[in-house]
PDB file of N, CA and C in Angstrom:
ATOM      1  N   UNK A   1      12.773  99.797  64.318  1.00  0.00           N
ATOM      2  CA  UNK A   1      13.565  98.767  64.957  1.00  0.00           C
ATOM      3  C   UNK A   1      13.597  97.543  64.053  1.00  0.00           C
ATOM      4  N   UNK A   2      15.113  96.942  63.754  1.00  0.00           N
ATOM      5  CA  UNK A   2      15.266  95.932  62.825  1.00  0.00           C
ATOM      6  C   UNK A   2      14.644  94.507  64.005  1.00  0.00           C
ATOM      7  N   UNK A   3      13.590  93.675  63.613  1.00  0.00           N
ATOM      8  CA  UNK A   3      13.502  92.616  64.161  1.00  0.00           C
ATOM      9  C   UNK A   3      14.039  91.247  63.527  1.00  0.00           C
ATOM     10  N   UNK A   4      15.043  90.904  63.721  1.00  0.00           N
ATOM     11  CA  UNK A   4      15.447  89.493  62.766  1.00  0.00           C
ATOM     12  C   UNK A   4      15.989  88.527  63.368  1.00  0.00           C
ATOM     13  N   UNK A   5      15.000  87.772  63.868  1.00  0.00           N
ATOM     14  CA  UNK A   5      15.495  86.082  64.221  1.00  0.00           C
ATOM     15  C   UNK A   5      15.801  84.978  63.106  1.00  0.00           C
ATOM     16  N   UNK A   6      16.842  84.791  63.152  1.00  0.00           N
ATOM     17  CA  UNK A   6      17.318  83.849  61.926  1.00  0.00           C
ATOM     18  C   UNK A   6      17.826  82.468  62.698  1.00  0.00           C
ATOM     19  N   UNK A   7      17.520  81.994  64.055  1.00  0.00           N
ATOM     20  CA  UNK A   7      17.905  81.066  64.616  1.00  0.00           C
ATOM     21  C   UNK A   7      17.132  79.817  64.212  1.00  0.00           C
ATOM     22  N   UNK A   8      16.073  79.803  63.828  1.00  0.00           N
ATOM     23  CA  UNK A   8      15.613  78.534  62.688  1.00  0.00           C
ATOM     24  C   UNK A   8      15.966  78.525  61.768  1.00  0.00           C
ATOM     25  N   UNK A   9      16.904  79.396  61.359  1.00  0.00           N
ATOM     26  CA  UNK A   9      17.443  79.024  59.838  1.00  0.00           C
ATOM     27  C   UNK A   9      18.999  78.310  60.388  1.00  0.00           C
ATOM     28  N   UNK A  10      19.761  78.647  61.299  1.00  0.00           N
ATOM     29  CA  UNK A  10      21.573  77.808  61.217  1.00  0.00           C
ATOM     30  C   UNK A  10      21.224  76.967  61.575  1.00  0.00           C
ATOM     31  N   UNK A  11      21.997  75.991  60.926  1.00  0.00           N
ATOM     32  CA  UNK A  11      22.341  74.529  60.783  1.00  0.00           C
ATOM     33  C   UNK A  11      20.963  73.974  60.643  1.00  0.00           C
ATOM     34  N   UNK A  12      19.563  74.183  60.387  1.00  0.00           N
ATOM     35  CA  UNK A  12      18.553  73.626  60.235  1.00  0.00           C
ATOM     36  C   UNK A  12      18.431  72.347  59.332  1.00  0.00           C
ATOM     37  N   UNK A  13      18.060  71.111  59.192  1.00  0.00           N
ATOM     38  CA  UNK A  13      18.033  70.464  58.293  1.00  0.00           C
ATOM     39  C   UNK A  13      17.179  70.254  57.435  1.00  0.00           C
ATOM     40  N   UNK A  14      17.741  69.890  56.300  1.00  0.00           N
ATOM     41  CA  UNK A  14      16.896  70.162  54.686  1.00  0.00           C
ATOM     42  C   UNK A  14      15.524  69.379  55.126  1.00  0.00           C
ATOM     43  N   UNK A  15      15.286  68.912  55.809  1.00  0.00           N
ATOM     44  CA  UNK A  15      13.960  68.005  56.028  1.00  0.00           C
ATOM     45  C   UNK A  15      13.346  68.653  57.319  1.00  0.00           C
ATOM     46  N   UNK A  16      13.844  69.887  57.901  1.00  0.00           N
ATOM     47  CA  UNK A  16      13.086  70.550  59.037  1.00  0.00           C
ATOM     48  C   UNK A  16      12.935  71.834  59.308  1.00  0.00           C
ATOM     49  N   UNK A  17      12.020  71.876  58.093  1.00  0.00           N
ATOM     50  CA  UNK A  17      12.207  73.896  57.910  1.00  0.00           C
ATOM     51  C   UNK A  17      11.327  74.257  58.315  1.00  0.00           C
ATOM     52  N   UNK A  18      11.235  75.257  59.009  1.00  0.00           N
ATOM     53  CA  UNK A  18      10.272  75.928  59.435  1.00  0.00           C
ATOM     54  C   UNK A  18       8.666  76.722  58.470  1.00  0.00           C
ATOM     55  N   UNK A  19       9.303  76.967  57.442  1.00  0.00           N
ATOM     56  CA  UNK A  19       8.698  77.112  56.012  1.00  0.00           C
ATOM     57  C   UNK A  19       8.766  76.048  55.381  1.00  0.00           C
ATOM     58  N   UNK A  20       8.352  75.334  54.751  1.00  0.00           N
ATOM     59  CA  UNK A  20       8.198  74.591  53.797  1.00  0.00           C
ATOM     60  C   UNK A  20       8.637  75.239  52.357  1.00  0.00           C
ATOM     61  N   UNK A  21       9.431  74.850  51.587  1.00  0.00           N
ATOM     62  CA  UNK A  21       9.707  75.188  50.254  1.00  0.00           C
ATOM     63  C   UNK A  21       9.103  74.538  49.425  1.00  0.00           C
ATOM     64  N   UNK A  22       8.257  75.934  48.249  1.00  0.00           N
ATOM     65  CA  UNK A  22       7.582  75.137  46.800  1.00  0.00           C
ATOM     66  C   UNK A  22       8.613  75.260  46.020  1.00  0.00           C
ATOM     67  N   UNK A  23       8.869  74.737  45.337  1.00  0.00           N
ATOM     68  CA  UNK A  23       9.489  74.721  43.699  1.00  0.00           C
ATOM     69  C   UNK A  23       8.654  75.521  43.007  1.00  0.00           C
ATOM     70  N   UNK A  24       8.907  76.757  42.755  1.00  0.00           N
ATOM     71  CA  UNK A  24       8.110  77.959  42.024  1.00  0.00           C
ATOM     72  C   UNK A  24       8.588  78.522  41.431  1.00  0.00           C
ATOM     73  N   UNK A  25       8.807  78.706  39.789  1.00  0.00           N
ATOM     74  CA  UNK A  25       9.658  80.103  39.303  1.00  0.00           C
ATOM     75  C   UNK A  25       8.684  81.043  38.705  1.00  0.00           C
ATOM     76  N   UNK A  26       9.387  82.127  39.822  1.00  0.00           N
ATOM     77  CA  UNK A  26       8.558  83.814  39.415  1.00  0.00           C
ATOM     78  C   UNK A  26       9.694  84.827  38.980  1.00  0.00           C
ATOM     79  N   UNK A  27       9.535  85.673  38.479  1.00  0.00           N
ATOM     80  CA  UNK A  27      10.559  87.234  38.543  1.00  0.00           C
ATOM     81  C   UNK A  27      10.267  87.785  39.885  1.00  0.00           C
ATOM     82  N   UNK A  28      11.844  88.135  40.117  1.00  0.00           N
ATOM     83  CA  UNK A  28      11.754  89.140  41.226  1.00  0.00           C
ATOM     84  C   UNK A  28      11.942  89.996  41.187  1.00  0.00           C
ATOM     85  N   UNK A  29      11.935  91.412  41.867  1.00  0.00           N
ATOM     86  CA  UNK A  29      13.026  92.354  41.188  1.00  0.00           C
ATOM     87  C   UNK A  29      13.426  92.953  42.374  1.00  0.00           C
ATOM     88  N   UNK A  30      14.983  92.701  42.553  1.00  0.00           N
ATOM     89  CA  UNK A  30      16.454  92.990  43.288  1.00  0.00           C
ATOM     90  C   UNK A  30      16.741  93.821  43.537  1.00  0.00           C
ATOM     91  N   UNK A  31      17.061  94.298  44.692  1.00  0.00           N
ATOM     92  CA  UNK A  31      17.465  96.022  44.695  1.00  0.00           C
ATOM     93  C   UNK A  31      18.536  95.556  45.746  1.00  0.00           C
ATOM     94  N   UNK A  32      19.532  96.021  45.867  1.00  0.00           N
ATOM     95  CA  UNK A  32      20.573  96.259  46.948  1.00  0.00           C
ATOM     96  C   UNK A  32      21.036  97.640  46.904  1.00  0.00           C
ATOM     97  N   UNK A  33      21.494  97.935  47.523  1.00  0.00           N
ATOM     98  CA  UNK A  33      21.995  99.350  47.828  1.00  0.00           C
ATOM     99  C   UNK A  33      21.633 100.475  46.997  1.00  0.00           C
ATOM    100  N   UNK A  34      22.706 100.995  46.325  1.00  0.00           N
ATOM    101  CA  UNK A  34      22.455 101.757  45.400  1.00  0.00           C
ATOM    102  C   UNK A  34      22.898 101.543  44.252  1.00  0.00           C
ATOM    103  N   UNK A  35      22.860 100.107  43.866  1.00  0.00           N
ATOM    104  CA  UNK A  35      22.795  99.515  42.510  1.00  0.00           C
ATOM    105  C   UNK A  35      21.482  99.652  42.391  1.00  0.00           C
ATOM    106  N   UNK A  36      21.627  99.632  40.582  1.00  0.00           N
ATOM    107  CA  UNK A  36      20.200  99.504  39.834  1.00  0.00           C
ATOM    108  C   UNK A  36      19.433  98.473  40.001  1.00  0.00           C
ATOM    109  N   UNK A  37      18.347  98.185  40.148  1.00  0.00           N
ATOM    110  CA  UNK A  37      17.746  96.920  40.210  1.00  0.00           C
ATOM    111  C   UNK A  37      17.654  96.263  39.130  1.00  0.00           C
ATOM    112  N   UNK A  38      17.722  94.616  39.312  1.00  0.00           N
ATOM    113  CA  UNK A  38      17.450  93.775  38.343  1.00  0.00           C
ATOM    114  C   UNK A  38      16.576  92.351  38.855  1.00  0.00           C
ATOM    115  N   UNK A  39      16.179  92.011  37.416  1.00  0.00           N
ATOM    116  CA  UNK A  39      15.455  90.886  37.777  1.00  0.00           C
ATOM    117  C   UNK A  39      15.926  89.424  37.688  1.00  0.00           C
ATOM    118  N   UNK A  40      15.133  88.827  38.637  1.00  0.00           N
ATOM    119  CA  UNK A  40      15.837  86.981  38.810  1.00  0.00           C
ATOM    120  C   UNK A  40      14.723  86.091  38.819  1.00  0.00           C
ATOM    121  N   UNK A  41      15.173  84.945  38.242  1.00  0.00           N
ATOM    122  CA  UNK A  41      14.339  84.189  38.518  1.00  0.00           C
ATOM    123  C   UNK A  41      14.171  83.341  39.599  1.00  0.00           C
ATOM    124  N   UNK A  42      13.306  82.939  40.579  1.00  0.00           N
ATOM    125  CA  UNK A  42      13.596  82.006  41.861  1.00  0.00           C
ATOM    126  C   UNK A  42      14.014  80.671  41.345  1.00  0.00           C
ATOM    127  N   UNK A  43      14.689  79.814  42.151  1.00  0.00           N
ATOM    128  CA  UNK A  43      13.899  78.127  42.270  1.00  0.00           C
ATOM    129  C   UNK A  43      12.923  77.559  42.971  1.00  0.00           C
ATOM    130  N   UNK A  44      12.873  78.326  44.278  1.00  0.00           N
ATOM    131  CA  UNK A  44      12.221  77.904  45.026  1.00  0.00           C
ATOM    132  C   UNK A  44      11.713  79.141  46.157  1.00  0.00           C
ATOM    133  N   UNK A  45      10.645  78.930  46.842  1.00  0.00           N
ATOM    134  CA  UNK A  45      10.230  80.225  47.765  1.00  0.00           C
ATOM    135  C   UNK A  45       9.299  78.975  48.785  1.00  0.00           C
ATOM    136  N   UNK A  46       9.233  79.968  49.682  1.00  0.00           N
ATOM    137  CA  UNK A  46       8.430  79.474  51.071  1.00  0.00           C
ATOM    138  C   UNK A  46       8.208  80.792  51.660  1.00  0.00           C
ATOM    139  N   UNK A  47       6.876  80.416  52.972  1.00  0.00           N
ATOM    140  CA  UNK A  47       6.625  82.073  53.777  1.00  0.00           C
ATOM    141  C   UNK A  47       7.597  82.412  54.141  1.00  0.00           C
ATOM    142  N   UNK A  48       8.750  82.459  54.701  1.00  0.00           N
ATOM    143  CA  UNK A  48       9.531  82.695  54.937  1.00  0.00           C
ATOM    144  C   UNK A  48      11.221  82.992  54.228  1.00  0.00           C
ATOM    145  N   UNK A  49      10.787  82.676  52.996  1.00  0.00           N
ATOM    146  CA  UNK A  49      12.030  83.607  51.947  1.00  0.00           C
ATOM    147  C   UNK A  49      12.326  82.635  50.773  1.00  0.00           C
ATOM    148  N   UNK A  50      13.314  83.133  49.635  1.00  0.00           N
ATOM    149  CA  UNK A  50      13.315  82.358  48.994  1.00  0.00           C
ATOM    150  C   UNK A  50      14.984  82.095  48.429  1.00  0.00           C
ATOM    151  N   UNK A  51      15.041  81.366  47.380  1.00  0.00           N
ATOM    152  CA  UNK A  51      16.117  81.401  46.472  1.00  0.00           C
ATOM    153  C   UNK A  51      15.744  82.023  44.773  1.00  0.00           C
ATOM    154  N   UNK A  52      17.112  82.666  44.683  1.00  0.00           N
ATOM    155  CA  UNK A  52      17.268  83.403  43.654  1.00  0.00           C
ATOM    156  C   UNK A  52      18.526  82.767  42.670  1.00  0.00           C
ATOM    157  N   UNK A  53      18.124  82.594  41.294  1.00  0.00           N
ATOM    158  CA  UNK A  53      19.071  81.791  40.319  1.00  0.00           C
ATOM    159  C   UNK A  53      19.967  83.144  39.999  1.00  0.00           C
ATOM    160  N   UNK A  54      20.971  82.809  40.142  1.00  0.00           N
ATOM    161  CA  UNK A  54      22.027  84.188  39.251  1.00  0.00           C
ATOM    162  C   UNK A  54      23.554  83.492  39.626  1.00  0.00           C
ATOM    163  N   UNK A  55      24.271  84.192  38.774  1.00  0.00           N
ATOM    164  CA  UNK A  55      25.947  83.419  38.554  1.00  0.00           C
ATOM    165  C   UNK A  55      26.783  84.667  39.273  1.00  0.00           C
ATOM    166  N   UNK A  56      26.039  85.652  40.140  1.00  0.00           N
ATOM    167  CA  UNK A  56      27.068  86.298  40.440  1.00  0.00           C
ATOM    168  C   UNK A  56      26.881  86.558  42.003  1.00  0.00           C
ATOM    169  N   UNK A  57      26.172  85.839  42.669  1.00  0.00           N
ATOM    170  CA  UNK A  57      25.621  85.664  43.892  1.00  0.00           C
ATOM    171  C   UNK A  57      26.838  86.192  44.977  1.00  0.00           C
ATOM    172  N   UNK A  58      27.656  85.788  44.645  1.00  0.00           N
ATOM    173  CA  UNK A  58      28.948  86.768  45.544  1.00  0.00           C
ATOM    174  C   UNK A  58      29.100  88.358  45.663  1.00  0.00           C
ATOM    175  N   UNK A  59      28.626  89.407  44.754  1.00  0.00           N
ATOM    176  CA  UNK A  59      28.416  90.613  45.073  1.00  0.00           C
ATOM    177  C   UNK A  59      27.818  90.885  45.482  1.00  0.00           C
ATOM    178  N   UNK A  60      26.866  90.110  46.431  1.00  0.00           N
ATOM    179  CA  UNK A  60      26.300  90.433  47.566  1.00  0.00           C
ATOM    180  C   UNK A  60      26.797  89.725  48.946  1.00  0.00           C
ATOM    181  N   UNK A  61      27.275  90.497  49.645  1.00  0.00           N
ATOM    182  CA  UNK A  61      27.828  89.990  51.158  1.00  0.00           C
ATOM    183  C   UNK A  61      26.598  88.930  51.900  1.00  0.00           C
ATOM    184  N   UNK A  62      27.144  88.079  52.413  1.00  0.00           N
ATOM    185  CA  UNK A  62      25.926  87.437  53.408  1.00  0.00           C
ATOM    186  C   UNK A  62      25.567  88.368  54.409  1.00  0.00           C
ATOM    187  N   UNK A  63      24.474  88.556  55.263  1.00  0.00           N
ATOM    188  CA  UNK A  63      24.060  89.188  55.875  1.00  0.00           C
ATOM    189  C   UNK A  63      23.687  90.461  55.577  1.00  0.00           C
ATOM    190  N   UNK A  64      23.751  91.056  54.475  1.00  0.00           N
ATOM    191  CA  UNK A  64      23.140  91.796  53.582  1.00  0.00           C
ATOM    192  C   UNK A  64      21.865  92.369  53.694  1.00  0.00           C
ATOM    193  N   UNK A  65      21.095  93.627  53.740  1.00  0.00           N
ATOM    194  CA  UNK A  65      19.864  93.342  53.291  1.00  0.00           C
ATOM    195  C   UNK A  65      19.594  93.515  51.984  1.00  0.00           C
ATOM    196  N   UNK A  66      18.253  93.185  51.380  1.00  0.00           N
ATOM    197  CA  UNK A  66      17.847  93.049  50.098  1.00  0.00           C
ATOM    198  C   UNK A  66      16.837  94.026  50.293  1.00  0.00           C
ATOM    199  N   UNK A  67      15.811  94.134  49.050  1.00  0.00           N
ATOM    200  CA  UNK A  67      14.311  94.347  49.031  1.00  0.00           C
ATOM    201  C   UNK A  67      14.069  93.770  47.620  1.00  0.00           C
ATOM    202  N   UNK A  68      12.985  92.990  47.881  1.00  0.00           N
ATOM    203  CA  UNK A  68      12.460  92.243  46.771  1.00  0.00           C
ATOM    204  C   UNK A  68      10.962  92.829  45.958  1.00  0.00           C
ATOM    205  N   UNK A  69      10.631  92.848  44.970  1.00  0.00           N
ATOM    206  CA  UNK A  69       9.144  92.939  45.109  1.00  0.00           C
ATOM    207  C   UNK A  69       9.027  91.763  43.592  1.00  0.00           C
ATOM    208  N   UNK A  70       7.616  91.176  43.886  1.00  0.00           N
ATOM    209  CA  UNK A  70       7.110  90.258  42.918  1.00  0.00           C
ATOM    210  C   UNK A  70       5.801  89.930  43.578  1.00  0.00           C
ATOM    211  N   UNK A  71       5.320  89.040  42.505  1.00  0.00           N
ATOM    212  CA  UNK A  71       3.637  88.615  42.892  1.00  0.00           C
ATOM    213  C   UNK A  71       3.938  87.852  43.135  1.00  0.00           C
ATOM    214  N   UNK A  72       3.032  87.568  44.239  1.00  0.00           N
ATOM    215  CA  UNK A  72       3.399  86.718  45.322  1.00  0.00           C
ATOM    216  C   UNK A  72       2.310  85.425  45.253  1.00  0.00           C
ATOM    217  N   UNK A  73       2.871  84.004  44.465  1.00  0.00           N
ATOM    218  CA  UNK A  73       2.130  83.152  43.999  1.00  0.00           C
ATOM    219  C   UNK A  73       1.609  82.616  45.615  1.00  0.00           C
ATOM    220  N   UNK A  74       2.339  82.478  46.401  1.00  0.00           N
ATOM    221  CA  UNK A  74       1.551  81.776  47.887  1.00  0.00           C
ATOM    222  C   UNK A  74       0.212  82.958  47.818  1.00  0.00           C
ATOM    223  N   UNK A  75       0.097  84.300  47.683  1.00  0.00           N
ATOM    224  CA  UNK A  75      -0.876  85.195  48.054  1.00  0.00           C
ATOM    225  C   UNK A  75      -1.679  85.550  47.221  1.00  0.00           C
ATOM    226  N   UNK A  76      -2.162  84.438  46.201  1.00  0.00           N
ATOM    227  CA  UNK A  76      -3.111  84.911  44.805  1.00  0.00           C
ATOM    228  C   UNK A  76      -2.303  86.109  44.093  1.00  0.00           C
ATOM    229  N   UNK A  77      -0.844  85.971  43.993  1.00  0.00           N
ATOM    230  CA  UNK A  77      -0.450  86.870  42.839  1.00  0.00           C
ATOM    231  C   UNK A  77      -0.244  88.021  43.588  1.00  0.00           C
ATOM    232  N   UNK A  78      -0.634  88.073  44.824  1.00  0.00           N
ATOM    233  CA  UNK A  78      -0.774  89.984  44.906  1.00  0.00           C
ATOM    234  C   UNK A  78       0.439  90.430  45.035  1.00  0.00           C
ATOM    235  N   UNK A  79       0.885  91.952  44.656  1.00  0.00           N
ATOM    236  CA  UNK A  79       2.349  92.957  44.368  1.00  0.00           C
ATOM    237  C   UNK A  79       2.244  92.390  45.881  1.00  0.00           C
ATOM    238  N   UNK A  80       3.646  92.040  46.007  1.00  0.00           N
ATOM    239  CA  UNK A  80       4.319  91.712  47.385  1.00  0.00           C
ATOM    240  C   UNK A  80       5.969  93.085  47.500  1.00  0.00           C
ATOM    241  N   UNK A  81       5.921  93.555  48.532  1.00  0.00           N
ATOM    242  CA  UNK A  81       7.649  93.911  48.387  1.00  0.00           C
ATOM    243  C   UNK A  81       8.263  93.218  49.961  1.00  0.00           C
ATOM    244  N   UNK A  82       9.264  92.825  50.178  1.00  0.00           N
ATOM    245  CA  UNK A  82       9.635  92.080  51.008  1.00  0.00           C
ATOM    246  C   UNK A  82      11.002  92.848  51.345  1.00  0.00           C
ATOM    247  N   UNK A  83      11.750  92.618  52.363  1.00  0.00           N
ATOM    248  CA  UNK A  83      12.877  92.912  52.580  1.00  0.00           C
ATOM    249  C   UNK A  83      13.184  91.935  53.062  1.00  0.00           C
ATOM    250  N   UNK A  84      14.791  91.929  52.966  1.00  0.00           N
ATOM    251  CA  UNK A  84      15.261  90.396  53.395  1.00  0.00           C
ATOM    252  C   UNK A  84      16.543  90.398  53.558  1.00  0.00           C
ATOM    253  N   UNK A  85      17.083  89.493  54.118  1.00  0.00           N
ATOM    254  CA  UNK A  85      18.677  88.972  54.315  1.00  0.00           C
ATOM    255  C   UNK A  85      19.593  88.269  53.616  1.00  0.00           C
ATOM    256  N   UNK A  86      20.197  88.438  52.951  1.00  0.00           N
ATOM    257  CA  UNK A  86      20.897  87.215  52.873  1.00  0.00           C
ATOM    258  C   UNK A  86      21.496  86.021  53.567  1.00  0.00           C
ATOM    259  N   UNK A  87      20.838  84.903  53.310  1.00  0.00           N
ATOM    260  CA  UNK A  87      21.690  84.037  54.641  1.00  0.00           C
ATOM    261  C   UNK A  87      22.268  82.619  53.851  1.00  0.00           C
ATOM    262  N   UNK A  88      22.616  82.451  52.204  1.00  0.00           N
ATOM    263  CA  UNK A  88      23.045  81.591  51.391  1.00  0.00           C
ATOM    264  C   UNK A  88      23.440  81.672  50.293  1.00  0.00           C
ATOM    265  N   UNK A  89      24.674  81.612  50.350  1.00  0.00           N
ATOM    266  CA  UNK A  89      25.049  81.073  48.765  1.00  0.00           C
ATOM    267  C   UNK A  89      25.526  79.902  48.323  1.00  0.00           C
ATOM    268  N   UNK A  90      25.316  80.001  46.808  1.00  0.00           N
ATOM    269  CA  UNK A  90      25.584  78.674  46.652  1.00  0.00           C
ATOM    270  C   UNK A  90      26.089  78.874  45.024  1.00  0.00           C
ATOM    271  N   UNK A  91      26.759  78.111  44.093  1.00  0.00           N
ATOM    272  CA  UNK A  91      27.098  78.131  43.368  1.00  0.00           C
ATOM    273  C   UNK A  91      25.992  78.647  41.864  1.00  0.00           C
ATOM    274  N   UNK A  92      24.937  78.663  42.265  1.00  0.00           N
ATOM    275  CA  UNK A  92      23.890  78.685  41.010  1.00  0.00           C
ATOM    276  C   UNK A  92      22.971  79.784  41.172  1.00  0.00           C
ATOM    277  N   UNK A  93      23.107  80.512  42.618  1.00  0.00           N
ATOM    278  CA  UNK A  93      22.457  81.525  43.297  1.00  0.00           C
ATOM    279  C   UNK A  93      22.419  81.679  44.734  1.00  0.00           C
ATOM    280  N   UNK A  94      21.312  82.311  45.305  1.00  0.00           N
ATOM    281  CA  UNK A  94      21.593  82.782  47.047  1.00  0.00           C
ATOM    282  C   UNK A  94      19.985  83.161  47.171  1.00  0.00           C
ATOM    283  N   UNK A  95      20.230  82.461  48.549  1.00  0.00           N
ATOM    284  CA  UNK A  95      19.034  82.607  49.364  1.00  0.00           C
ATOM    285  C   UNK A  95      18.918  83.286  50.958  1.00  0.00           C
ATOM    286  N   UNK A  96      17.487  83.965  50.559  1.00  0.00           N
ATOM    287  CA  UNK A  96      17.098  85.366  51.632  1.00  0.00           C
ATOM    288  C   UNK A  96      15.782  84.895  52.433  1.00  0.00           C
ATOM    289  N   UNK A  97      15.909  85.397  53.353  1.00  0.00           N
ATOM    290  CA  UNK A  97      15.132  85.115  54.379  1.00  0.00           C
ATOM    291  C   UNK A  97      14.225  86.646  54.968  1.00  0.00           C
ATOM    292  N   UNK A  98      13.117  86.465  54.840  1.00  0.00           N
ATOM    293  CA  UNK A  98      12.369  87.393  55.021  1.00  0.00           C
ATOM    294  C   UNK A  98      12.492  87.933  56.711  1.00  0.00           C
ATOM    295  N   UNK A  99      12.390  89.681  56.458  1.00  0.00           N
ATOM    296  CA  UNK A  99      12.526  90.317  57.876  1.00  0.00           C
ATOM    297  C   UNK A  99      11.020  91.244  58.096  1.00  0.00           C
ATOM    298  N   UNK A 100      11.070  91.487  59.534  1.00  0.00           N
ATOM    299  CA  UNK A 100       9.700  92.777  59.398  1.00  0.00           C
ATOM    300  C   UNK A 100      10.523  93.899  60.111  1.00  0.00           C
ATOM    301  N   UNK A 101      10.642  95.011  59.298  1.00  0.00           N
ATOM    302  CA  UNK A 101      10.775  96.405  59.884  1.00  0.00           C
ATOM    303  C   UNK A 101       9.751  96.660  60.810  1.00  0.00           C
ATOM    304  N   UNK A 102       9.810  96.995  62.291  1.00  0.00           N
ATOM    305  CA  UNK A 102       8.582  97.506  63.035  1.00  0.00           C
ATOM    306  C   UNK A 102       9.370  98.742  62.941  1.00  0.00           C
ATOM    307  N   UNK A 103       8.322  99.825  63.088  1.00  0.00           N
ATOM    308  CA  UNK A 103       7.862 101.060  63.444  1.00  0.00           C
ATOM    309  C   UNK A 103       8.417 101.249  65.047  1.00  0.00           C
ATOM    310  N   UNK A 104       8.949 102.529  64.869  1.00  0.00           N
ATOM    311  CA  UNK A 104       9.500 103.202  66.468  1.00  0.00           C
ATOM    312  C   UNK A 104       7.888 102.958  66.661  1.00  0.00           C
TER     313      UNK A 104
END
């Protein structure tokens, strides 16, 4: 069962996030569908998802899912894989918001 509340993320304001955003750049590595994966660099990440720098941020639909994996600097580095949404673009890249797959 897909669980995804994204109602703290619309219209939220840049000064009232539910996550807090660091200014962090890590590699990620991108997977959508059944394209090949590639890697990005973030600008920024929080528990709750991050932004990704790339110039082609439009071949991915909003509402999208992703799967990410990288070390996860909030978690001492450890292999993280994440799945996620798209819920932003913006001219310099697009930002995803972390989901949890539960189990039937």
């Amino acid at each position: 069962m897909l669980s995804l509340d994204l109602s703290w993320y619309v219209n939220m304001p840049e000064n009232n996030r539910q996550f807090p955003r660091k200014e962090i750049q890590i590699e990620v590595q991108l997977n959508f569908l059944e394209e090949p994966s590639r890697t990005v660099i973030t600008r920024d990440l929080s528990e709750g998802g991050l932004f990704m720098r790339m110039n082609d941020s439009g071949n991915y639909p909003m509402g999208e899912m992703v799967t990410l994996r990288f070390k996860d600097p909030l978690a001492d580095f450890e292999d993280t894989e994440k799945d996620a949404i798209i819920v932003r673009h913006t001219d310099d890249g697009m930002a995803v918001a972390y989901i949890e797959i539960d189990e039937f």
